[in-house]
Protein backbone atom coordinates (compact mmCIF):
# COMPACT_ATOMS: atom_id res chain seq x y z
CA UNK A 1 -80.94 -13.83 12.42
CA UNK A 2 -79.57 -14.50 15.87
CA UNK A 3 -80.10 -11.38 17.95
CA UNK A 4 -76.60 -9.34 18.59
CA UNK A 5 -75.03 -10.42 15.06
CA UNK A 6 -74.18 -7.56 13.39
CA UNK A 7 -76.22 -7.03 9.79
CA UNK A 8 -73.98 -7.99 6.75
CA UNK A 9 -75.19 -4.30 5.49
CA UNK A 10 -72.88 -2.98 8.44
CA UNK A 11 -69.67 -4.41 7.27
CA UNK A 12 -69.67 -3.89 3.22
CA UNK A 13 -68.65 -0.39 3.03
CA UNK A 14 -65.82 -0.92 5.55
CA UNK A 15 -64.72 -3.82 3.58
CA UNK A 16 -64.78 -2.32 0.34
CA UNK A 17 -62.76 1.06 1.34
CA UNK A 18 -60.11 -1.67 2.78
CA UNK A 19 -60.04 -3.56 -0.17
CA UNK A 20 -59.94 -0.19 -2.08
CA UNK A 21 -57.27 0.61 0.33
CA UNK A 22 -54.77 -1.69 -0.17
CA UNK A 23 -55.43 -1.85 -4.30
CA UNK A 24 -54.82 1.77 -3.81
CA UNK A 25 -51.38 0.49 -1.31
CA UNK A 26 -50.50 -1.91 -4.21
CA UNK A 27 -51.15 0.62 -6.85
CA UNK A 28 -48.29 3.60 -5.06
CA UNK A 29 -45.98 0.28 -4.47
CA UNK A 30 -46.17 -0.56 -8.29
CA UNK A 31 -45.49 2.40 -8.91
CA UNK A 32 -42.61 3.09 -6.82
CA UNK A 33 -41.04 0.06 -8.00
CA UNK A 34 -41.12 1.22 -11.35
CA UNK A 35 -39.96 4.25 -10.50
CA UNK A 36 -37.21 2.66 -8.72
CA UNK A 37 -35.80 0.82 -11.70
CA UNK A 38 -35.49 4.05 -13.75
CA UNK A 39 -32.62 5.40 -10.87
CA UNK A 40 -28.96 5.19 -11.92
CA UNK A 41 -27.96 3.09 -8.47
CA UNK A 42 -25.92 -0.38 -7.61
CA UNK A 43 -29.40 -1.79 -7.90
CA UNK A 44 -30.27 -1.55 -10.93
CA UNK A 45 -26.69 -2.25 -12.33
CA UNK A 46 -26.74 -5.36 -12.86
CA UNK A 47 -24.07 -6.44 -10.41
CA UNK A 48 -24.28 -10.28 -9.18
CA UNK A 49 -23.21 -11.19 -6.10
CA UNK A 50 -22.17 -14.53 -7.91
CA UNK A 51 -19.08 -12.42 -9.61
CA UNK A 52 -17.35 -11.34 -6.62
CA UNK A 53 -16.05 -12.29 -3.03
CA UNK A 54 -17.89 -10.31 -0.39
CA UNK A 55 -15.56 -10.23 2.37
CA UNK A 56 -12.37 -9.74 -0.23
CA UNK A 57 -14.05 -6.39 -1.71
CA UNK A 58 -15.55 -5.01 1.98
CA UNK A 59 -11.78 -5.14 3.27
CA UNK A 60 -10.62 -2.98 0.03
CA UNK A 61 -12.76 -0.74 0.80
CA UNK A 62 -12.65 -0.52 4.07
CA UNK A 63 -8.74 -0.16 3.55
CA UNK A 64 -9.42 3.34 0.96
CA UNK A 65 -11.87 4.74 3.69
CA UNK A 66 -9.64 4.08 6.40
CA UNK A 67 -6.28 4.82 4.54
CA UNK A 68 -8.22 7.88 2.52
CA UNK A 69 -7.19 6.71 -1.07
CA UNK A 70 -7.71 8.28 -3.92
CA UNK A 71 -8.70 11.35 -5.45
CA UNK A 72 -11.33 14.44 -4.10
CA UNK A 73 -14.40 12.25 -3.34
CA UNK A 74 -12.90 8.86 -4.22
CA UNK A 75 -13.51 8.36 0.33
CA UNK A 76 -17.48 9.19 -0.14
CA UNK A 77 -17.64 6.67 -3.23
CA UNK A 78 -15.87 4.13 -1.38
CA UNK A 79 -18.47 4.58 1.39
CA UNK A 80 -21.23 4.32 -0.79
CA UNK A 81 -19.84 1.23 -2.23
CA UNK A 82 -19.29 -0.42 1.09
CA UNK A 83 -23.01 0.18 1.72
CA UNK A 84 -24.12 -1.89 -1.04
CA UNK A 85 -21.92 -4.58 -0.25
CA UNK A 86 -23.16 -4.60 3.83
CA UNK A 87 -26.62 -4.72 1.73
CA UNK A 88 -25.75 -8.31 -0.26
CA UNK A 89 -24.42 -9.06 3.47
CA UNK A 90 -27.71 -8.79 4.53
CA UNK A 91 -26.47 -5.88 7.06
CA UNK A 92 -29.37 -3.50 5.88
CA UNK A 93 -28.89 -0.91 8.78
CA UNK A 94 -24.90 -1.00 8.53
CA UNK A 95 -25.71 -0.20 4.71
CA UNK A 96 -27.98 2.97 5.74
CA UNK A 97 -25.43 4.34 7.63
CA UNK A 98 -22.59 3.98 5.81
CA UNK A 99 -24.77 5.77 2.26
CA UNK A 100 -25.63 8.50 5.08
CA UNK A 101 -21.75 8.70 6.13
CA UNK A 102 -21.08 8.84 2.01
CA UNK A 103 -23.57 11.81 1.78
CA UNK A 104 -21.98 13.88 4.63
CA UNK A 105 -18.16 13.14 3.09
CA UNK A 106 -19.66 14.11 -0.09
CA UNK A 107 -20.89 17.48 1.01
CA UNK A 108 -17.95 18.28 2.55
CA UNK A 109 -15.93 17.73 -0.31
CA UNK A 110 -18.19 19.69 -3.14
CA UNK A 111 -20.49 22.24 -0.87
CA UNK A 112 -22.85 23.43 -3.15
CA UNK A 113 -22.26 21.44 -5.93
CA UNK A 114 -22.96 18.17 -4.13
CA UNK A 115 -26.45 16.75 -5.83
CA UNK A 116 -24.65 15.72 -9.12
CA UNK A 117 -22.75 13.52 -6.85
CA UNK A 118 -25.58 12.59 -4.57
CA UNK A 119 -27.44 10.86 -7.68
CA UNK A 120 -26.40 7.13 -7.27
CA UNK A 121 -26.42 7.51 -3.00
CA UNK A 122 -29.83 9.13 -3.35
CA UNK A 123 -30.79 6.16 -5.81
CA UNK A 124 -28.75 3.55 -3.42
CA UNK A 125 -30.78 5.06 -0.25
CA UNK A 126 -34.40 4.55 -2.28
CA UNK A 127 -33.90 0.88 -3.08
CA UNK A 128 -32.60 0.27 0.11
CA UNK A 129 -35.34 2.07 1.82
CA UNK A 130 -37.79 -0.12 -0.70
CA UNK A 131 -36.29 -3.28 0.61
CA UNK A 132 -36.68 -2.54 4.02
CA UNK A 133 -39.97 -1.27 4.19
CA UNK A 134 -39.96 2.38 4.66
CA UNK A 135 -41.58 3.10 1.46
CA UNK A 136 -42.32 6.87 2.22
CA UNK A 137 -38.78 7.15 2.50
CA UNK A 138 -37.63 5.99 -0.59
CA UNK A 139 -40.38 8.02 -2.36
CA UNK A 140 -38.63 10.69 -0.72
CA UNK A 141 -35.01 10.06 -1.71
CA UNK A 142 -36.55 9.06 -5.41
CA UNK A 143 -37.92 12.68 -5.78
CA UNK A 144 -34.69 14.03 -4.51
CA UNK A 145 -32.72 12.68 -7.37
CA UNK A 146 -32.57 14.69 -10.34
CA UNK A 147 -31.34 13.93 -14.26
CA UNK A 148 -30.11 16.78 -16.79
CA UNK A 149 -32.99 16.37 -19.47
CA UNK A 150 -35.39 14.83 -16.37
CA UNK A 151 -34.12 11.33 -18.38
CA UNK A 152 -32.12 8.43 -16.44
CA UNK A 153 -30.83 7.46 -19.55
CA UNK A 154 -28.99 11.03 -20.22
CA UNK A 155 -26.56 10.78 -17.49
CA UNK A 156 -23.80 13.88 -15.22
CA UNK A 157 -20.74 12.45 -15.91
CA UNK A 158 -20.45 11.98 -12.02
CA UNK A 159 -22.89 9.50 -12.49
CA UNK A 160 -20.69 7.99 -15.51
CA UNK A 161 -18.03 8.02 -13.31
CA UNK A 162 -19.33 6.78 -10.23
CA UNK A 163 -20.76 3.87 -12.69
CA UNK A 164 -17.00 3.26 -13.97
CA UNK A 165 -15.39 2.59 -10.90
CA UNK A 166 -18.28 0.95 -9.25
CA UNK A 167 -17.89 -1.92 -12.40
CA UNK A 168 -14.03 -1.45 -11.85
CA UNK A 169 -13.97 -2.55 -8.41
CA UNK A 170 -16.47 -4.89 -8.65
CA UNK A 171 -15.19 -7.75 -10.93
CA UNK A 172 -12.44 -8.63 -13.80
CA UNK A 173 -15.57 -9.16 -15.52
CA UNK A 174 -17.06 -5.88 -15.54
CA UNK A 175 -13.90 -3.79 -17.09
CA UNK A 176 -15.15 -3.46 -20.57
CA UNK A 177 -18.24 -1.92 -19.04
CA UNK A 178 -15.71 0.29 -16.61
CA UNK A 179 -14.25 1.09 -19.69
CA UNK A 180 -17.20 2.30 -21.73
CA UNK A 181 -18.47 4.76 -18.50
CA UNK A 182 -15.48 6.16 -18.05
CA UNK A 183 -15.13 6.92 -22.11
CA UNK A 184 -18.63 8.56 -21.90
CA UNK A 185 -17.73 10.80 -18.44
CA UNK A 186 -14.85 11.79 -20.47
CA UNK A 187 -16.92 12.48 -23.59
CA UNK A 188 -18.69 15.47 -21.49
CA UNK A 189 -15.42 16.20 -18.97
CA UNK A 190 -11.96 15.19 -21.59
CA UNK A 191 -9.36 16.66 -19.17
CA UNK A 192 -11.19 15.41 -16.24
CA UNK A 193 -8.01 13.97 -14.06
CA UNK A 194 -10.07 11.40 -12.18
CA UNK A 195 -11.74 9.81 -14.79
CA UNK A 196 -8.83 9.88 -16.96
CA UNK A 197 -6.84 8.04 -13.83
CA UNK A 198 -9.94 5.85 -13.95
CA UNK A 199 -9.46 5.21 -17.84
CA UNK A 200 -6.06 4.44 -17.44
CA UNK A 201 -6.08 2.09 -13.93
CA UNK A 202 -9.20 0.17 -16.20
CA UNK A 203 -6.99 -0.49 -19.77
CA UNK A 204 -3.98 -1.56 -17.77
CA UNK A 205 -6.26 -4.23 -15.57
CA UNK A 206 -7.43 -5.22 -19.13
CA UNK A 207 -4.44 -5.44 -20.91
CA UNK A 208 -3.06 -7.20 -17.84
CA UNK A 209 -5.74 -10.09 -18.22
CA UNK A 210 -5.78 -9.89 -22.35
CA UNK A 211 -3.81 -12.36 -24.56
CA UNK A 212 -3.88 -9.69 -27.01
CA UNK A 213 -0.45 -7.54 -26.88
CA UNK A 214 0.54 -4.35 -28.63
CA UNK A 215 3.73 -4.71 -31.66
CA UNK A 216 6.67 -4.21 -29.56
CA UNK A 217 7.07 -0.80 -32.04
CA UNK A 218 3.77 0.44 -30.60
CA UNK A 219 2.37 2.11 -26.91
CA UNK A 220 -0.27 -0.14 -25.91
CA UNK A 221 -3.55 1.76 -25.29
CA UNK A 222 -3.29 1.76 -21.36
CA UNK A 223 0.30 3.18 -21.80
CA UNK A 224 -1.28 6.03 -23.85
CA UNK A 225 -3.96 6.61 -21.76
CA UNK A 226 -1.48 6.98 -18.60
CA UNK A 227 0.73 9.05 -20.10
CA UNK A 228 -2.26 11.27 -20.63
CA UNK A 229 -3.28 10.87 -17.02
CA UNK A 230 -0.11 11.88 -15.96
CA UNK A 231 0.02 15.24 -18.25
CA UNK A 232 -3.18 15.88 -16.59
CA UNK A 233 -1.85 15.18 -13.26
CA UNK A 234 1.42 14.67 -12.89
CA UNK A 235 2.10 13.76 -8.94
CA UNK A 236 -0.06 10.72 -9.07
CA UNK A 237 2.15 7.98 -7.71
CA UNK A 238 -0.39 5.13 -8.59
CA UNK A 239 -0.28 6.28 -12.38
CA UNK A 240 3.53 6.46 -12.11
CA UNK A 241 4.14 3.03 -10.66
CA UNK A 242 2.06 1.44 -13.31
CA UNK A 243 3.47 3.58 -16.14
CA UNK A 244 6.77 2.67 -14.81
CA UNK A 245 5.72 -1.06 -14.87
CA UNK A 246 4.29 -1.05 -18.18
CA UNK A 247 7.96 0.54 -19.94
CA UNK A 248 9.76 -1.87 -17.98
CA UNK A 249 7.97 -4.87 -20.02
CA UNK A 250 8.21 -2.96 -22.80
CA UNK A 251 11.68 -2.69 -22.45
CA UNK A 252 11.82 -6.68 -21.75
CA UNK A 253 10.15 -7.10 -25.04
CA UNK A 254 12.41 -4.47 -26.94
CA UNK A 255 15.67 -5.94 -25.70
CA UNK A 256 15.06 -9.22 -23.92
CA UNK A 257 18.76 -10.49 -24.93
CA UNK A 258 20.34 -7.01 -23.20
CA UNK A 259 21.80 -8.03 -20.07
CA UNK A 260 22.00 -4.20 -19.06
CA UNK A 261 18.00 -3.87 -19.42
CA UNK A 262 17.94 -7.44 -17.54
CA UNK A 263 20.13 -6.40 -14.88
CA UNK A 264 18.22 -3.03 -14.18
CA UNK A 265 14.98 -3.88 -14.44
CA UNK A 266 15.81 -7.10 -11.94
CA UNK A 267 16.84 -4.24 -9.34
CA UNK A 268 13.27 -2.44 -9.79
CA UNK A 269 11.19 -5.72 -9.76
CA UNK A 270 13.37 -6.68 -6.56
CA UNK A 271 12.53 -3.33 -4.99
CA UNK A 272 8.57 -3.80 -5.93
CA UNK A 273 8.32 -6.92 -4.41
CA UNK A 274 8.22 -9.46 -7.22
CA UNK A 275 11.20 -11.68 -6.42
CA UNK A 276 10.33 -15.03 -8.13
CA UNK A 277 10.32 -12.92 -11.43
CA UNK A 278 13.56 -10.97 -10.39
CA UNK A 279 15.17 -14.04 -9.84
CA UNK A 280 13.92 -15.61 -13.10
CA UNK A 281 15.42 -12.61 -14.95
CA UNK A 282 18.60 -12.63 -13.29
CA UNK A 283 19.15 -16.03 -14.20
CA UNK A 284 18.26 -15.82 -17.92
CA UNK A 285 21.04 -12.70 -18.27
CA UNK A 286 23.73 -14.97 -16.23
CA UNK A 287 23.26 -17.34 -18.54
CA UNK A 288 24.41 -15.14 -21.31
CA UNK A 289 26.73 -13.08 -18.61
CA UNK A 290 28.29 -15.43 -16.14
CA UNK A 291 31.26 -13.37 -15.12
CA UNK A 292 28.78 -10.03 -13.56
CA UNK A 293 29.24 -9.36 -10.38
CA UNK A 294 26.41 -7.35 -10.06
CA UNK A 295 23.86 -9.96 -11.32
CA UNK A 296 25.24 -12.57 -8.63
CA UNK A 297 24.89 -9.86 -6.27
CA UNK A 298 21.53 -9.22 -7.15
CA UNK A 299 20.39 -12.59 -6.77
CA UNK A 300 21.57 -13.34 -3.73
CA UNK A 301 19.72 -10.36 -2.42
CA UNK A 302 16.46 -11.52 -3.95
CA UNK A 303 17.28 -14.80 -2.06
CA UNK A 304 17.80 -12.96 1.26
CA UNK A 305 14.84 -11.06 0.50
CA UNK A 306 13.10 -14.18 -0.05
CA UNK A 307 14.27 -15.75 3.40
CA UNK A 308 13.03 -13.05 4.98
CA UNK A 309 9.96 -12.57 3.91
CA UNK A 310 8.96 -16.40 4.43
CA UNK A 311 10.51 -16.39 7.80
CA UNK A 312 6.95 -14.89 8.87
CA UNK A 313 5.09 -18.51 7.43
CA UNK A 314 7.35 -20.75 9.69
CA UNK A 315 9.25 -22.55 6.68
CA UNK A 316 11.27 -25.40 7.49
CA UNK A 317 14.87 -25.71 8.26
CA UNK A 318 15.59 -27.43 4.73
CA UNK A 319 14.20 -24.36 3.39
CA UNK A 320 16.11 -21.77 4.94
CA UNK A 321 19.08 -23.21 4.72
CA UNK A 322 18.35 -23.57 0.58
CA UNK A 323 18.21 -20.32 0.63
CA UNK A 324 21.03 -19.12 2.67
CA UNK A 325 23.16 -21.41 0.24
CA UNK A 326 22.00 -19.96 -1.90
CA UNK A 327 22.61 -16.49 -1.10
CA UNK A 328 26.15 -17.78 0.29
CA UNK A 329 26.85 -19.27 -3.02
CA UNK A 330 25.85 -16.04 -5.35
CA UNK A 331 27.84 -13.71 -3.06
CA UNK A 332 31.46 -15.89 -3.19
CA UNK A 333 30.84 -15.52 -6.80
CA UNK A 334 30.52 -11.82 -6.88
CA UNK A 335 33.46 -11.48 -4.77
CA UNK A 336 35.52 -14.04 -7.19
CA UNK A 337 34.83 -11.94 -9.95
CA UNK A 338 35.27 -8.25 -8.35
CA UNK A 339 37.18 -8.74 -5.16
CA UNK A 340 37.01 -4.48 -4.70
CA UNK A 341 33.15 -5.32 -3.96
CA UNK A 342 32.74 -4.60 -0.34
CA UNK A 343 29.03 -4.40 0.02
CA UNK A 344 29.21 -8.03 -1.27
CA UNK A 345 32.07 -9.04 1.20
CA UNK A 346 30.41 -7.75 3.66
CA UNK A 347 26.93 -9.42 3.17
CA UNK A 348 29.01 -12.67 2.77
CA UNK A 349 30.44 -12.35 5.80
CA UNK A 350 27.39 -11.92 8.01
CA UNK A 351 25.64 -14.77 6.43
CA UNK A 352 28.51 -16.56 7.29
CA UNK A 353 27.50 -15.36 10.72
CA UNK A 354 24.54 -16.68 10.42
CA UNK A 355 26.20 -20.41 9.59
CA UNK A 356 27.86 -19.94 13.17
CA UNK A 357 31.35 -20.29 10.63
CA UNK A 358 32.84 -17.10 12.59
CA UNK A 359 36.26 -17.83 11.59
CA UNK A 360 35.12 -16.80 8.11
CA UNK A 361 32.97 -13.88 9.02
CA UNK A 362 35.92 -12.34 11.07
CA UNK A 363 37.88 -12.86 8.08
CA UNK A 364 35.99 -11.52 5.70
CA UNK A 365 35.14 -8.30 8.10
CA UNK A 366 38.55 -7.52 8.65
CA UNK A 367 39.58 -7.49 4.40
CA UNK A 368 36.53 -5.38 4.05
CA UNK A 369 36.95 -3.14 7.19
CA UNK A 370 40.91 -2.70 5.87
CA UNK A 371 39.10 -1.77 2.87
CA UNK A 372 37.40 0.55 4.11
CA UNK A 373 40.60 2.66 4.28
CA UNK A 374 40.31 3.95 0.94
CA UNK A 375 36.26 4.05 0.34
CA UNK A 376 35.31 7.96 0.03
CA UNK A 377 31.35 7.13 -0.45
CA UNK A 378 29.93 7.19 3.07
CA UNK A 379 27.13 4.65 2.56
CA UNK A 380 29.42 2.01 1.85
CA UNK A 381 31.42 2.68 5.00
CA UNK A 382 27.84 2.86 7.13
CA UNK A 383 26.96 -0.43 5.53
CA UNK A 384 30.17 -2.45 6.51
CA UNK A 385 29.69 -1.09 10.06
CA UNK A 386 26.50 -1.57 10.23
CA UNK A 387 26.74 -5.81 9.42
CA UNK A 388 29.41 -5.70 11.22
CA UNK A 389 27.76 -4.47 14.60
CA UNK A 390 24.61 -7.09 13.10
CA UNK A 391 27.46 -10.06 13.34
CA UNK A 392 28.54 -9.34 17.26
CA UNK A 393 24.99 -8.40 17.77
CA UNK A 394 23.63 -11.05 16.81
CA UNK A 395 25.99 -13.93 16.38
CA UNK A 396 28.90 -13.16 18.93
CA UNK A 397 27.37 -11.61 21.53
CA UNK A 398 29.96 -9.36 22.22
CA UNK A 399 27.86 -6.15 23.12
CA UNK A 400 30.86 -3.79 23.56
CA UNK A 401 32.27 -4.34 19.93
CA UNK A 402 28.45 -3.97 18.43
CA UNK A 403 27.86 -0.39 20.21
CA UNK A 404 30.89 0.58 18.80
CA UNK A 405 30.59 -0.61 15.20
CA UNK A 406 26.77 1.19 15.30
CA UNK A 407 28.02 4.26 16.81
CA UNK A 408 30.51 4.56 13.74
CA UNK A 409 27.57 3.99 11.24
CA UNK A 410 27.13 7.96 11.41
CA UNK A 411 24.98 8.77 13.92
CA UNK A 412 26.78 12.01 14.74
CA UNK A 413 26.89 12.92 10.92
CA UNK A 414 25.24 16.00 10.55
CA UNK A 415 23.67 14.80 6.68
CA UNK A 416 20.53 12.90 5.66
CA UNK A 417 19.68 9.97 7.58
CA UNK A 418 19.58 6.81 5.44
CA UNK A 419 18.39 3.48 6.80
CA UNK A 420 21.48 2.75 8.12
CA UNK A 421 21.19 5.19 10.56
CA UNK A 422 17.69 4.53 11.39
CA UNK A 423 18.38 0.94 11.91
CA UNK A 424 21.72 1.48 14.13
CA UNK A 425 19.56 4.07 16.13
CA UNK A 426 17.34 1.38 16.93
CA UNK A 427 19.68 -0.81 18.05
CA UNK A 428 21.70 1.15 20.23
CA UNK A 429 18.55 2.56 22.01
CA UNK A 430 16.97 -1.18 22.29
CA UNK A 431 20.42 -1.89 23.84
CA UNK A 432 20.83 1.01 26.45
CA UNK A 433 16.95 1.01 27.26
CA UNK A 434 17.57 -2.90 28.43
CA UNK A 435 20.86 -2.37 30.43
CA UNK A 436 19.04 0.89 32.32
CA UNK A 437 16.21 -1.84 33.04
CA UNK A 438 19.00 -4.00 34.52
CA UNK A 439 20.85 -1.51 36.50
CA UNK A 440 19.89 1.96 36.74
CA UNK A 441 23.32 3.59 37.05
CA UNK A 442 24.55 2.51 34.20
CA UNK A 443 27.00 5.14 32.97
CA UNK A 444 27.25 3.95 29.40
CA UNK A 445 23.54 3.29 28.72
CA UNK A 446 23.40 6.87 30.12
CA UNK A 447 26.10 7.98 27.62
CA UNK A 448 25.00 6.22 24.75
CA UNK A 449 21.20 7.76 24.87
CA UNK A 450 23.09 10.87 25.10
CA UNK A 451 24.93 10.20 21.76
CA UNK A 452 21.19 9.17 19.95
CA UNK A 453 19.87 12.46 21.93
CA UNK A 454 22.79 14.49 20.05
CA UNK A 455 22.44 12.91 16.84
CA UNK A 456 18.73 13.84 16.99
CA UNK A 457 20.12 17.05 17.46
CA UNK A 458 18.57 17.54 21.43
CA UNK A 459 21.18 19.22 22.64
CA UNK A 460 20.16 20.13 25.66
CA UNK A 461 18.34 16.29 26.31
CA UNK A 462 22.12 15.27 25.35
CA UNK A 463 23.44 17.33 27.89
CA UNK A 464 20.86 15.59 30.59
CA UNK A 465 22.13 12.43 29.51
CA UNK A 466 25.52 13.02 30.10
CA UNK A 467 25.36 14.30 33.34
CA UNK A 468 23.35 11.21 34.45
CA UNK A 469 26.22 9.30 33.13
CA UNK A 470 28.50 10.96 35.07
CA UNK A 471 26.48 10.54 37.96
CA UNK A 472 27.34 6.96 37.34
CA UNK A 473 30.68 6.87 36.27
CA UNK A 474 31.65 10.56 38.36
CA UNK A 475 35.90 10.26 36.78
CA UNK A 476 35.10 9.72 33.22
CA UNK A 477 36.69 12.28 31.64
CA UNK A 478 34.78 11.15 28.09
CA UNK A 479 31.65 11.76 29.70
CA UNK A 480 32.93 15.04 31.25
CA UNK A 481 34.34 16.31 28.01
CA UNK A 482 31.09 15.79 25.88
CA UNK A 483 29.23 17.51 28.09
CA UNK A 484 30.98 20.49 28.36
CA UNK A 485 31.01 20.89 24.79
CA UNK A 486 27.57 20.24 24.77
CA UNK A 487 27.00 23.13 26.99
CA UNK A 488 29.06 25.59 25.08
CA UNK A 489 27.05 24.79 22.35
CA UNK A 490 24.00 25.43 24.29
């Protein structure tokens, strides 16, 4: 043997105890992993990236944290939930701290009675601990999690439930199994309002997706369940809109030939946002009902409606015009049939407005403003104003006659402010803030931001207002008045 070469003798113990070492390494990682497959976590779930897009489900819930939907806790789930995705994202780090972020929400939402909670983040924070190397860690967050009978397979019903809306969220194809968690979190907790919100919200996604429908005699199972939802909690506006929604097709199926149940529900669809089927229903019942003056009405509001909201995706002229036609076309008839109908006349004539056919417009303005003589509900009479101020706003030009017709809308009403005020407000400020910006002593500007001021009920910024004004316009005896009345009152 060469002198200096170590003896083999030296080395064998070292390299045994190495090999021992790392059997012994394998061994604890073994058995971690098994122990790992026993939590209740997004891991072990089953979920496949495959069923669902990524980016689609992070922006949900990054919407509920940032927007705080749902019920107690639902923000700490959602966070927990977002860390798994960031995890198929391969973001491991953005996943670690949004499960720590979930852990802090969810301690200050339930104090002491956190861990049942905790389960699936503790179980989330093991695997992803596994998967990232830290393998002392996830030992750590293993032992942390804790099961009623020491079984994973005997679950909290927080676990159930955080199951349930984990598979509802996830994929159309996971509801059944949404479905079956939250009947089992409401087998331990039945008047549980969040996972009876979560039974309902699942049935009516279901049913929604289902060929199968209920006998038009019978509640469908989702209706049921929301109605029970609702008993248990009755201020939740997500169960109300979709109860509401699921009587109004009920009420389509019960009397689809009832031009009254067309007609209303038309109006509520309208209001939700669904046009294309408001506008198919409204043209079914005028089929049956040609001479309602209410359905034309309605439709050419849906078509409005319809020009506005694709006015946003740059449609082309053809297109708008179609549908100001249209609306033109559905409002003549509603007049035809009830000539009295001045929120009808008055829509007419500012679409006219729009068609640069002022002659009309004028003319139709002027019957309904005559009208307006003998109208005793106060929203009508804001309404006419207010397209009529629109018109010279925005068709005429004629800046003098707009200010006036807003001012009349009702700003100095001392009652509820409807839209109509809002939206006249708006208007008259836009206008006084851009003549101030062109001359600073404008008197009127002055004046008019001293009539929002008063209708805002700032007296005493009123008051300031009007004395600028008069600093502009010293002999206006308008100006003048106002103001001392303002100070008497002050």
């Amino acid at each position: 043997m060469c002198q200096g070469q170590p003896s083999p003798d030296v080395y064998v113990p070292s390299l045994v105890v190495s090999f021992s070492s790392r059997l012994s390494r394998s061994d604890s990682r073994s058995a971690l992993h098994s122990r790992l497959l026993q939590l209740q976590s997004r891991f072990t779930w089953d979920l496949r990236k495959d069923d669902i897009e990524l980016e689609n489900l992070s922006t949900r819930l990054q919407d509920h944290i940032e927007l705080q939907l749902g019920q107690r806790g639902a923000v700490a789930r959602s966070y927990s939930f977002l860390a798994y995705v960031r995890y198929l994202q391969d973001r491991p780090k953005d996943a670690v701290s949004l499960l720590n972020q979930s852990e802090e929400k969810t301690r200050e939402c339930y104090g002491q009675e956190s861990e049942q909670r905790l389960i699936v983040t503790y179980g989330d924070l093991a695997w992803l601990k596994y998967h990232t190397g830290d393998y002392t860690q996830s030992e750590s967050y293993c032992q942390r999690v804790k099961y009623p009978t020491g079984s994973s397979t005997v679950l909290h019903t927080e676990v159930y439930g955080e199951k349930a809306w984990t598979y509802l969220k996830f994929s159309r194809s996971y509801y059944p199994k949404a479905i079956d968690c939250f009947c089992k979190a409401l087998e331990l907790q039945p008047d549980d309002s969040e996972w009876n919100a979560g039974l309902a919200i699942a049935l009516s996604r279901t049913e929604a997706v289902s060929c199968q429908k209920p006998l038009e005699s019978e509640e469908s199972p989702a209706t049921k369940q929301l109605r029970r939802a609702l008993d248990i909690n009755p201020d939740d506006g997500v169960l109300m809109s979709m109860l509401a929604l699921k009587l109004v097709e009920r009420a389509l199926k019960i009397g689809p030939e009832n031009p009254h149940v067309t007609r209303y529900i038309a109006k509520y669809l309208r209001s939700q946002g669904e046009i294309e089927r408001s506008i198919d229903l409204l043209e079914k019942a005028l089929k049956r009902t040609s001479q309602s003056a209410f359905l034309h009405h309605q439709l050419a509001l849906c078509y409005k409606n319809k020009k506005i909201a694709e006015q946003t995706k740059k449609p082309s002229n053809i297109q708008m015009k179609q549908w100001r036609r249209l609306c033109i076309h559905h409002l003549e008839e509603a007049v035809k049939i009830k000539t009295s109908f001045l929120l009808a006349i008055a829509d007419l004539a500012l679409l006219y407005g729009e068609e640069k056919d002022f002659s009309r417009a004028e003319e139709l303005f002027q019957q309904g403003l005559k009208m307006l003589e003998s109208e005793s509900e106060n929203s009508i009479c804001q309404a006419v104003h207010q397209r009529y101020a629109d018109f010279h706003f925005y068709h005429t030009k004629k800046e003098a006659e707009a200010i006036d017709h807003y001012t009349q809308v009702g700003l100095c009403l001392h009652e509820p402010k409807s839209n109509f005020f809002h939206t006249s407000y708006d208007r008259l400020k836009q206008i006084a803030e851009r003549r101030l910006s062109e001359d600073g002593n404008d008197g009127q500007a002055y004046a008019l931001l001293a009539v929002l001021a008063k209708a805002e009920d700032d007296k005493k910024k009123a008051a300031e207002f009007y004395e600028k004004a008069l600093d502009c316009d010293e002999d206006n005896d308008k100006y003048l008045s106002a103001l001392c009345t303002l100070r008497m009152e002050l």
